[in-house]
PDB file of N, CA and C in Angstrom:
ATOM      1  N   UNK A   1     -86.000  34.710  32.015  1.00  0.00           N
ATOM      2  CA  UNK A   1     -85.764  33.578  31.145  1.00  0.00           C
ATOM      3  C   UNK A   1     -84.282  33.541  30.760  1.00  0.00           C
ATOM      4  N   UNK A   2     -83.599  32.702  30.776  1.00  0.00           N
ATOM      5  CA  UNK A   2     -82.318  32.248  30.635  1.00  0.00           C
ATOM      6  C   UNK A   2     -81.855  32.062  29.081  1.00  0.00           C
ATOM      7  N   UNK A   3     -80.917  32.378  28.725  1.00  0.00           N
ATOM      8  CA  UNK A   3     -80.885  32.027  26.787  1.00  0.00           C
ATOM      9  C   UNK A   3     -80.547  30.311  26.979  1.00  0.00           C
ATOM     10  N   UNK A   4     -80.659  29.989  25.952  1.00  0.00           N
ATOM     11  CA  UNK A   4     -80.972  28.294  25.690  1.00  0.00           C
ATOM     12  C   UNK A   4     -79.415  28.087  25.717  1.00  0.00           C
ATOM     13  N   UNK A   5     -78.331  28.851  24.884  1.00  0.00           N
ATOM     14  CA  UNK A   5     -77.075  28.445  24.967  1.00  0.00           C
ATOM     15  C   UNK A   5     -76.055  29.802  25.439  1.00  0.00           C
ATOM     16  N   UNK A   6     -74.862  28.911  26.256  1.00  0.00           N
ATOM     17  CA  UNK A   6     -73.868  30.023  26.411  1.00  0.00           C
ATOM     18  C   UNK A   6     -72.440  29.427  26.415  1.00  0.00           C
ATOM     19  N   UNK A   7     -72.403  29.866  25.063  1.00  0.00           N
ATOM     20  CA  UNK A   7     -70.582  29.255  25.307  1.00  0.00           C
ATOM     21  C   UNK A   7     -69.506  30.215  26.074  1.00  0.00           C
ATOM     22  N   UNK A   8     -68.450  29.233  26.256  1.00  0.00           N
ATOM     23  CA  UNK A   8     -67.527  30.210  27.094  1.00  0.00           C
ATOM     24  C   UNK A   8     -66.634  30.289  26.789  1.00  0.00           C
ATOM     25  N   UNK A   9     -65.953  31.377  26.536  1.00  0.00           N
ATOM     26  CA  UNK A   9     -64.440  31.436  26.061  1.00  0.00           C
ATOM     27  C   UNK A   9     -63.540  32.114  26.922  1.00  0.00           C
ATOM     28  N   UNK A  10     -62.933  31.367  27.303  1.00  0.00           N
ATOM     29  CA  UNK A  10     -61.812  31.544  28.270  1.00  0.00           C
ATOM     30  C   UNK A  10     -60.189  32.012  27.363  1.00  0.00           C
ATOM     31  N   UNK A  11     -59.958  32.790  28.681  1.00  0.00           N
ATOM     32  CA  UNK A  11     -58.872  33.677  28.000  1.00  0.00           C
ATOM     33  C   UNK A  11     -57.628  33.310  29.154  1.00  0.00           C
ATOM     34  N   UNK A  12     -56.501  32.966  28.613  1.00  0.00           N
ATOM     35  CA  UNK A  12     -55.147  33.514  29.455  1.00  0.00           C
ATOM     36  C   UNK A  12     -54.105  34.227  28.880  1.00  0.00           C
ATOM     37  N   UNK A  13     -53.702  35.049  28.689  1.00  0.00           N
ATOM     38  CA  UNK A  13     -52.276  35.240  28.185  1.00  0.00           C
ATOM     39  C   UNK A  13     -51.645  35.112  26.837  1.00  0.00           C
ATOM     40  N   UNK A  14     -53.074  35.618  26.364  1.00  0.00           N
ATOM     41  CA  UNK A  14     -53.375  35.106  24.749  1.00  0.00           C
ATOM     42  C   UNK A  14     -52.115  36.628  24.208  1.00  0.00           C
ATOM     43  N   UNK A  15     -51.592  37.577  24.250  1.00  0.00           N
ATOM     44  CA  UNK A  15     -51.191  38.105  23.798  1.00  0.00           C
ATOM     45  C   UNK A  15     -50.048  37.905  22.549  1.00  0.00           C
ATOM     46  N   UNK A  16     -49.593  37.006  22.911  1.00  0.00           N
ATOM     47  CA  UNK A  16     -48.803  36.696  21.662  1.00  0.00           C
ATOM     48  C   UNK A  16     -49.450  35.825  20.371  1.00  0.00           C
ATOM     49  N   UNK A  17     -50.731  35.463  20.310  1.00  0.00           N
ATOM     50  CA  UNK A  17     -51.198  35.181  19.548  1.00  0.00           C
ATOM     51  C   UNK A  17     -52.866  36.046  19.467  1.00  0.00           C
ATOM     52  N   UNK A  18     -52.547  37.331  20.034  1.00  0.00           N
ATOM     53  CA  UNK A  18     -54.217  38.040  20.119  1.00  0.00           C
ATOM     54  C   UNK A  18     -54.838  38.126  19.022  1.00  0.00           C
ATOM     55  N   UNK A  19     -54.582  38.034  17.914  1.00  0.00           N
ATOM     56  CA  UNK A  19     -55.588  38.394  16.321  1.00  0.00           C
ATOM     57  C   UNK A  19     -56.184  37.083  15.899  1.00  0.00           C
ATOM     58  N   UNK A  20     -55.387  36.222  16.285  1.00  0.00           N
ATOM     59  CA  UNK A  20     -55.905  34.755  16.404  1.00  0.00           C
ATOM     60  C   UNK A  20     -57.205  34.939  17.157  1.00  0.00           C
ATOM     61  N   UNK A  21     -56.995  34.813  18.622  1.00  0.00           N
ATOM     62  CA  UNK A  21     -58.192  34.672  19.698  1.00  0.00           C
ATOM     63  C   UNK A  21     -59.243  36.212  19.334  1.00  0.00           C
ATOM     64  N   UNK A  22     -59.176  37.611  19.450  1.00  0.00           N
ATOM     65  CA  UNK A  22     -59.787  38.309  18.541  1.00  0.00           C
ATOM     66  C   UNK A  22     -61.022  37.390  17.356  1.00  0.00           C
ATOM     67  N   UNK A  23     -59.990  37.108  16.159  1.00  0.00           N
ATOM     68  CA  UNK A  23     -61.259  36.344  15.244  1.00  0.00           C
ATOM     69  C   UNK A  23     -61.765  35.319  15.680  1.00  0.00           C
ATOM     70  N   UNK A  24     -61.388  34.520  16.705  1.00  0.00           N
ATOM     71  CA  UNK A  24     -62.392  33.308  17.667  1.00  0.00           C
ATOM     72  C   UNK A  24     -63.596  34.090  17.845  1.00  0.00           C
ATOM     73  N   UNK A  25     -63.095  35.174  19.261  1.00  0.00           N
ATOM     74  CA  UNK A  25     -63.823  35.443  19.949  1.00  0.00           C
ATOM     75  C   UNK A  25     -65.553  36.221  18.927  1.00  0.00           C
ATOM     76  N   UNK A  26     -64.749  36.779  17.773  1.00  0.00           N
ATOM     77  CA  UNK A  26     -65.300  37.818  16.941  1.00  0.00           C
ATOM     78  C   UNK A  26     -66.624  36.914  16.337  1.00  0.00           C
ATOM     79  N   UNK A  27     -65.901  35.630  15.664  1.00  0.00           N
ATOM     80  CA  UNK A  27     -66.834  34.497  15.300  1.00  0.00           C
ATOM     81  C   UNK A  27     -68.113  33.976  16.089  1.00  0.00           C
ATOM     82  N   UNK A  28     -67.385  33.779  17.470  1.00  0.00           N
ATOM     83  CA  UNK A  28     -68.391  33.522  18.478  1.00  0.00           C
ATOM     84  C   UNK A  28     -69.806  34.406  18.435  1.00  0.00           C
ATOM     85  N   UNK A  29     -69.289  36.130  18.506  1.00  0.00           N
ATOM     86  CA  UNK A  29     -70.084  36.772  19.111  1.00  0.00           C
ATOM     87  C   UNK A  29     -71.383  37.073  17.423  1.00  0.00           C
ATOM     88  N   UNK A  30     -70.589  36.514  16.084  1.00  0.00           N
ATOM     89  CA  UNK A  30     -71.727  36.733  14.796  1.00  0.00           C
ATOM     90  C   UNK A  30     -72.508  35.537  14.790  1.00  0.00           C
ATOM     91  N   UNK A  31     -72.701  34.423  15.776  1.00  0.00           N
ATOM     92  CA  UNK A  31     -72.966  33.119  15.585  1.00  0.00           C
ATOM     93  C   UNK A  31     -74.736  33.674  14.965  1.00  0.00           C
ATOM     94  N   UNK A  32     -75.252  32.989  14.245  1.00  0.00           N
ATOM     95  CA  UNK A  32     -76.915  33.115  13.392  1.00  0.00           C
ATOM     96  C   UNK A  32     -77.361  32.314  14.531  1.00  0.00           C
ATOM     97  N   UNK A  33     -77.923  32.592  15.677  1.00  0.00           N
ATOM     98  CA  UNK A  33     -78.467  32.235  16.624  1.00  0.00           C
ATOM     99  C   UNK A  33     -79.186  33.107  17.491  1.00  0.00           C
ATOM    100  N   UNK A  34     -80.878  32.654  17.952  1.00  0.00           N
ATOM    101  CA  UNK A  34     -81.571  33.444  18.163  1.00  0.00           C
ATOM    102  C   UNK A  34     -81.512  34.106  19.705  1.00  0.00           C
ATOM    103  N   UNK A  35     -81.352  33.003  20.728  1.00  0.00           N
ATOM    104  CA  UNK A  35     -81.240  33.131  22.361  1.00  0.00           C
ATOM    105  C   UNK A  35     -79.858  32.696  22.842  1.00  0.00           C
ATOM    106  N   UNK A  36     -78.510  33.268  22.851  1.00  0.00           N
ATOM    107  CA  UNK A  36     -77.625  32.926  23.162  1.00  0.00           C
ATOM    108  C   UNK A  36     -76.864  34.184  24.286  1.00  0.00           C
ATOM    109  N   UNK A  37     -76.052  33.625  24.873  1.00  0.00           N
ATOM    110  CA  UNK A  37     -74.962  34.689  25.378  1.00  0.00           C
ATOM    111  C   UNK A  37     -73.548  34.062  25.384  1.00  0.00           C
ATOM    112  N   UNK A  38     -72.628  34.988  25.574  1.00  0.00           N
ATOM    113  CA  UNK A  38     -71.179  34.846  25.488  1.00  0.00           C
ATOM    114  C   UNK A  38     -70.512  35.062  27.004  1.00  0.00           C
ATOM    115  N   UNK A  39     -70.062  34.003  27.605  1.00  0.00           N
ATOM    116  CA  UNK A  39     -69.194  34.506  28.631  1.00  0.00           C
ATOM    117  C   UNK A  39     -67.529  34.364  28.289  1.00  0.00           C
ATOM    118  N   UNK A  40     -67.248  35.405  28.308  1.00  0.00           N
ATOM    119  CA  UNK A  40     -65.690  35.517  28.502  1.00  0.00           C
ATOM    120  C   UNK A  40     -65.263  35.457  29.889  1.00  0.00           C
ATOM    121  N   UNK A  41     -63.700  34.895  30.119  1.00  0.00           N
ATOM    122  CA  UNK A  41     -63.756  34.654  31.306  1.00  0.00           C
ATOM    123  C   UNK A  41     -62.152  34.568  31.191  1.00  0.00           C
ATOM    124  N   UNK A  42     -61.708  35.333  31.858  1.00  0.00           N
ATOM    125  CA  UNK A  42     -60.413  35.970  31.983  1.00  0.00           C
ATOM    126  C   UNK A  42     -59.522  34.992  33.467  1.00  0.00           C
ATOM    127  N   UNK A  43     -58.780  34.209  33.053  1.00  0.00           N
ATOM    128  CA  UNK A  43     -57.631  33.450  34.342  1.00  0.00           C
ATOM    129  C   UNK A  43     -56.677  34.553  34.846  1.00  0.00           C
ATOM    130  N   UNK A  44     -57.071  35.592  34.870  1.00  0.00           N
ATOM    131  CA  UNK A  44     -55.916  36.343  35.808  1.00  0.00           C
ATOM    132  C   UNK A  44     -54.820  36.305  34.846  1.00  0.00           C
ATOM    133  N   UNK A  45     -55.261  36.513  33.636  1.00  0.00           N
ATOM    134  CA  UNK A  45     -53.477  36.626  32.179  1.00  0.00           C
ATOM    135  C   UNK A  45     -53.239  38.165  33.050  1.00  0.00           C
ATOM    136  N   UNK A  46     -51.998  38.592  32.907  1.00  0.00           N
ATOM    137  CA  UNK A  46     -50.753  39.560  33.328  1.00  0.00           C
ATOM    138  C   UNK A  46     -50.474  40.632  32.042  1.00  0.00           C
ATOM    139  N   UNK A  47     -50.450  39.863  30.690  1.00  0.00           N
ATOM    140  CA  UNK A  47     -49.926  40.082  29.422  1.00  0.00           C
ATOM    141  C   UNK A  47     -50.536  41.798  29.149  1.00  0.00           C
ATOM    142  N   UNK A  48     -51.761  41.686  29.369  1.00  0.00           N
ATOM    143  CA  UNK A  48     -52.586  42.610  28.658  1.00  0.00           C
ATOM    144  C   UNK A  48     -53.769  42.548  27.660  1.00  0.00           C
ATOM    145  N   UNK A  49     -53.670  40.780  27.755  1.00  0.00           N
ATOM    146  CA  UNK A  49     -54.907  40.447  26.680  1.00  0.00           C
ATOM    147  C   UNK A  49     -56.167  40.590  27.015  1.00  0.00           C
ATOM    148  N   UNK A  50     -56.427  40.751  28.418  1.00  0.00           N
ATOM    149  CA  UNK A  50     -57.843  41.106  29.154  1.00  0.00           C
ATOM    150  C   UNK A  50     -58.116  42.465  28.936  1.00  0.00           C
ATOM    151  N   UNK A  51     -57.395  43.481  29.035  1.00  0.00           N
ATOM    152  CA  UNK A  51     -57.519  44.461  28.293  1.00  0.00           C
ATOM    153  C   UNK A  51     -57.781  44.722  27.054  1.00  0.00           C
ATOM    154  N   UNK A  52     -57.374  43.944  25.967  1.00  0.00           N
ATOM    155  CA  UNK A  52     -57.488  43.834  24.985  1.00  0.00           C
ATOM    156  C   UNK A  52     -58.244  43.691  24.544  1.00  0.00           C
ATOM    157  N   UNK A  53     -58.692  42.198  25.143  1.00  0.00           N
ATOM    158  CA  UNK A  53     -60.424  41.991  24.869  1.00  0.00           C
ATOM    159  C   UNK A  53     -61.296  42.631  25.335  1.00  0.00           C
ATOM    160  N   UNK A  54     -60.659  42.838  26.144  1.00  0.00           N
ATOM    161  CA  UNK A  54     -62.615  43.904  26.810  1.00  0.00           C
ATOM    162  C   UNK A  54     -62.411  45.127  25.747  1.00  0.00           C
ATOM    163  N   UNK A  55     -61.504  45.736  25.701  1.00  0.00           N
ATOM    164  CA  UNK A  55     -61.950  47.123  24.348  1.00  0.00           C
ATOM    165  C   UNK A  55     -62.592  46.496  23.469  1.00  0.00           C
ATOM    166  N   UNK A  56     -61.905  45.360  23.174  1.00  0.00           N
ATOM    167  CA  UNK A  56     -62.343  44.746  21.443  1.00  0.00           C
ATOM    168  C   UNK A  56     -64.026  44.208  21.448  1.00  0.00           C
ATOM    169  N   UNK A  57     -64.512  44.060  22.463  1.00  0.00           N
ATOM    170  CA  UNK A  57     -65.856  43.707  23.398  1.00  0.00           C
ATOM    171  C   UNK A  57     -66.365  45.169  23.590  1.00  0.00           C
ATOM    172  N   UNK A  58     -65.930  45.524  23.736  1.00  0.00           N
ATOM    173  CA  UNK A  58     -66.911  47.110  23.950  1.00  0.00           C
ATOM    174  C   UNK A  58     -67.114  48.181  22.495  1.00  0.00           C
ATOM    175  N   UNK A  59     -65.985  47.518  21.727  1.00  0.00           N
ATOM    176  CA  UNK A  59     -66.196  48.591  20.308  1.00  0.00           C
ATOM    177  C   UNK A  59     -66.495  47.784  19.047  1.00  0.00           C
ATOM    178  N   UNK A  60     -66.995  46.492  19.687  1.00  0.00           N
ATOM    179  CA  UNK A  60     -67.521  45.599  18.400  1.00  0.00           C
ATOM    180  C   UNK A  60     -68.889  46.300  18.299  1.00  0.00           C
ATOM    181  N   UNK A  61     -69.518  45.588  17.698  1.00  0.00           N
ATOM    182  CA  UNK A  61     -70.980  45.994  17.341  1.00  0.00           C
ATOM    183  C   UNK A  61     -71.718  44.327  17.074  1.00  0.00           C
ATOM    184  N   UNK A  62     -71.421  43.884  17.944  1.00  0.00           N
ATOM    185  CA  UNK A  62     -71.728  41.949  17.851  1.00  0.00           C
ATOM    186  C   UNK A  62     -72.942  42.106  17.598  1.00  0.00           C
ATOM    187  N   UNK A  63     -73.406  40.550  17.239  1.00  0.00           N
ATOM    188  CA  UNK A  63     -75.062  40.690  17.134  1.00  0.00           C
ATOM    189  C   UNK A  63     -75.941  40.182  18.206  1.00  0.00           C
ATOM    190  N   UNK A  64     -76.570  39.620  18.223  1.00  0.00           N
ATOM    191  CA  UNK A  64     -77.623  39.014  19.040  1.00  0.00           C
ATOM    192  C   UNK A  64     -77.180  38.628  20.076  1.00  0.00           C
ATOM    193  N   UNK A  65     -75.911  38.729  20.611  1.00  0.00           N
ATOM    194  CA  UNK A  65     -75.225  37.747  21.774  1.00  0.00           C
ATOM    195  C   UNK A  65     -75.052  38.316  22.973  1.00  0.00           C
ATOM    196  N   UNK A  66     -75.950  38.299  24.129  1.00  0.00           N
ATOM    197  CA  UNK A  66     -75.743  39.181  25.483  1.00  0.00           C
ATOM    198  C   UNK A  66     -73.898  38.589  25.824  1.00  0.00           C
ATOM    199  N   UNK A  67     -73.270  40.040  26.750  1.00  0.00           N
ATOM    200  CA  UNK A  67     -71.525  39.195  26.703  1.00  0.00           C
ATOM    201  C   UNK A  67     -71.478  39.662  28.116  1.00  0.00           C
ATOM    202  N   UNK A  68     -71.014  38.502  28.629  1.00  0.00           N
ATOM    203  CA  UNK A  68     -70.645  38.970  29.808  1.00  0.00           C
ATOM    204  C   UNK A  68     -69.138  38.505  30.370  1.00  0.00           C
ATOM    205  N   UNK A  69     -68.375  39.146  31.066  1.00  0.00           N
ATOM    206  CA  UNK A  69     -67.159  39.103  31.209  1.00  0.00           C
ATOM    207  C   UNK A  69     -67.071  38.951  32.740  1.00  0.00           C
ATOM    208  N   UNK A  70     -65.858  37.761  32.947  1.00  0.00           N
ATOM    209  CA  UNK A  70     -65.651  38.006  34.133  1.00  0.00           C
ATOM    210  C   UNK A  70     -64.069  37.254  34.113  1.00  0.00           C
ATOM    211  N   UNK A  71     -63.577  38.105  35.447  1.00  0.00           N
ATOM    212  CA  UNK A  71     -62.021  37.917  35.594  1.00  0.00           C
ATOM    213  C   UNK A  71     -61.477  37.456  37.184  1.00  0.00           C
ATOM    214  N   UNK A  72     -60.620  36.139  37.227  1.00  0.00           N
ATOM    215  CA  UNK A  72     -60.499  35.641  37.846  1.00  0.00           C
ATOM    216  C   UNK A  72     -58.713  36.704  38.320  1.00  0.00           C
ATOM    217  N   UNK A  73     -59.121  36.436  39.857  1.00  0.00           N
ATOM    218  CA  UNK A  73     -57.809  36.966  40.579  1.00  0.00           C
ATOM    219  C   UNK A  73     -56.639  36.136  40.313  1.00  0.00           C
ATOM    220  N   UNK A  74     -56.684  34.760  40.095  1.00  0.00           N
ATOM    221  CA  UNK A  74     -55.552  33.845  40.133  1.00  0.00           C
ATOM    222  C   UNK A  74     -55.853  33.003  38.808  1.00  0.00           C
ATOM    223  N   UNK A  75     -54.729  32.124  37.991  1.00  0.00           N
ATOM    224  CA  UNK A  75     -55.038  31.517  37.150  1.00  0.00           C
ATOM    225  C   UNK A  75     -55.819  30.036  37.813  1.00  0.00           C
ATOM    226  N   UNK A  76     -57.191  29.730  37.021  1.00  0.00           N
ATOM    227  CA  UNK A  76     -57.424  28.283  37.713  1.00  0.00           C
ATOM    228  C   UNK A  76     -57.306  27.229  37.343  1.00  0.00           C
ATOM    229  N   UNK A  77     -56.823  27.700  35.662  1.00  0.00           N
ATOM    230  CA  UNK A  77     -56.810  26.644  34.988  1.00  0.00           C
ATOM    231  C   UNK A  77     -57.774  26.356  34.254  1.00  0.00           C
ATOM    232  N   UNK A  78     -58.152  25.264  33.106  1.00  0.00           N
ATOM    233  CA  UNK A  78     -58.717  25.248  32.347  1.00  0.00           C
ATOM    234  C   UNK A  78     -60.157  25.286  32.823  1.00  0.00           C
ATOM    235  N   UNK A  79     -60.793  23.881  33.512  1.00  0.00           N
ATOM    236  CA  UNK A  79     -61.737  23.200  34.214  1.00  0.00           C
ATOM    237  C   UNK A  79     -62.228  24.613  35.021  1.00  0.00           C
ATOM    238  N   UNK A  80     -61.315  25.054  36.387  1.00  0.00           N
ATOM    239  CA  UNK A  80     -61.531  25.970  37.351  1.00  0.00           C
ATOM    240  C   UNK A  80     -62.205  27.352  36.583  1.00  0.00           C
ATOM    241  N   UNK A  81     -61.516  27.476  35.639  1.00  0.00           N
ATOM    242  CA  UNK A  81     -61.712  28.886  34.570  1.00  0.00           C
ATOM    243  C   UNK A  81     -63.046  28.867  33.919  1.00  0.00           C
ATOM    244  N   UNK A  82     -63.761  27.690  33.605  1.00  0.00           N
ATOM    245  CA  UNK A  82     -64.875  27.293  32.891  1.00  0.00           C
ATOM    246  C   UNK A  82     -66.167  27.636  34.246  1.00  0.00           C
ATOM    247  N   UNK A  83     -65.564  27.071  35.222  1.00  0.00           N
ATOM    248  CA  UNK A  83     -66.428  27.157  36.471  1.00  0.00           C
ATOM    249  C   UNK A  83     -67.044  28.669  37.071  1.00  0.00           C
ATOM    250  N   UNK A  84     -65.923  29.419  36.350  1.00  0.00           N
ATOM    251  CA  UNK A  84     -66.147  30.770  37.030  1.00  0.00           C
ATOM    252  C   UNK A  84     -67.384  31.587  36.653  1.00  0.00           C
ATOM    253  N   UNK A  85     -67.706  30.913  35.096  1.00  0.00           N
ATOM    254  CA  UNK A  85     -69.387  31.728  34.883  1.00  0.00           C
ATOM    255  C   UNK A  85     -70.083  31.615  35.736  1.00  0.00           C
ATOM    256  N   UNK A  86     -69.927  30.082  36.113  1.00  0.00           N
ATOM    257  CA  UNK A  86     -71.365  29.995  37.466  1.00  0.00           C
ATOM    258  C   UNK A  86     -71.375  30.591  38.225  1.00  0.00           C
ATOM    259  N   UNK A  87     -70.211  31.392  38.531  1.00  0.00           N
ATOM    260  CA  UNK A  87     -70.007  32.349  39.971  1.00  0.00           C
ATOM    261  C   UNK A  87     -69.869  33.504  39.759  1.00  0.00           C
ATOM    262  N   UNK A  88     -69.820  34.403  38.402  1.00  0.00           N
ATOM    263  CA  UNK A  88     -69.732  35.254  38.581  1.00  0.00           C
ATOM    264  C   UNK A  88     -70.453  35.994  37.144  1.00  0.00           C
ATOM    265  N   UNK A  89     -70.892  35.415  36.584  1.00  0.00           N
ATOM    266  CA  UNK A  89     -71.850  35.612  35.130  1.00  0.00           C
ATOM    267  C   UNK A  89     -73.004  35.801  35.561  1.00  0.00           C
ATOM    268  N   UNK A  90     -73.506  35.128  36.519  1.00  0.00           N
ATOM    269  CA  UNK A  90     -75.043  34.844  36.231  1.00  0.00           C
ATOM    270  C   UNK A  90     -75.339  35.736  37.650  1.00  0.00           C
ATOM    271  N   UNK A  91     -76.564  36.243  37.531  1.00  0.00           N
ATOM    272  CA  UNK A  91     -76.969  37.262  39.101  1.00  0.00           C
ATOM    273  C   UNK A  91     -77.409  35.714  39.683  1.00  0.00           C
TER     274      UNK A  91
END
């Protein structure tokens, strides 16, 4: 069975503003919702913010929200970047 919702938050090169995207992402993952998941989805940022987030993703203690991460070799852009759950989130 599939969760009813999955938002996606896409990441590039967020490093110079990471505590910003951090409390996005952080918000996302406390949402009061019963069947949801989180895809993060990384454009190939350089910076170090994919790193960033994935620790900050592995030492949260989120609630209810299955997370799944995935990282693109090249940037695709906004649209292209959104596309990538379908290809690489879901079995």
């Amino acid at each position: 069975m599939r969760p009813k919702a999955t938002p996606v938050w896409l990441n590039y090169n967020s490093s110079n503003f990471l505590g910003l995207a951090l409390r996005s992402l952080k918000s996302l993952l406390q949402l009061d919702y019963d069947d949801y998941e989180v895809v993060i989805v990384d454009n190939a940022s350089n910076d170090g913010s994919f790193e960033a987030v994935k620790k900050f993703v592995e030492g949260t203690g989120y609630g209810k929200a299955e997370i799944k991460v995935v990282r693109s070799d090249v940037n695709r852009g906004l649209l292209r970047g959104h596309e990538l759950r379908l290809e690489g989130a879901r079995p």
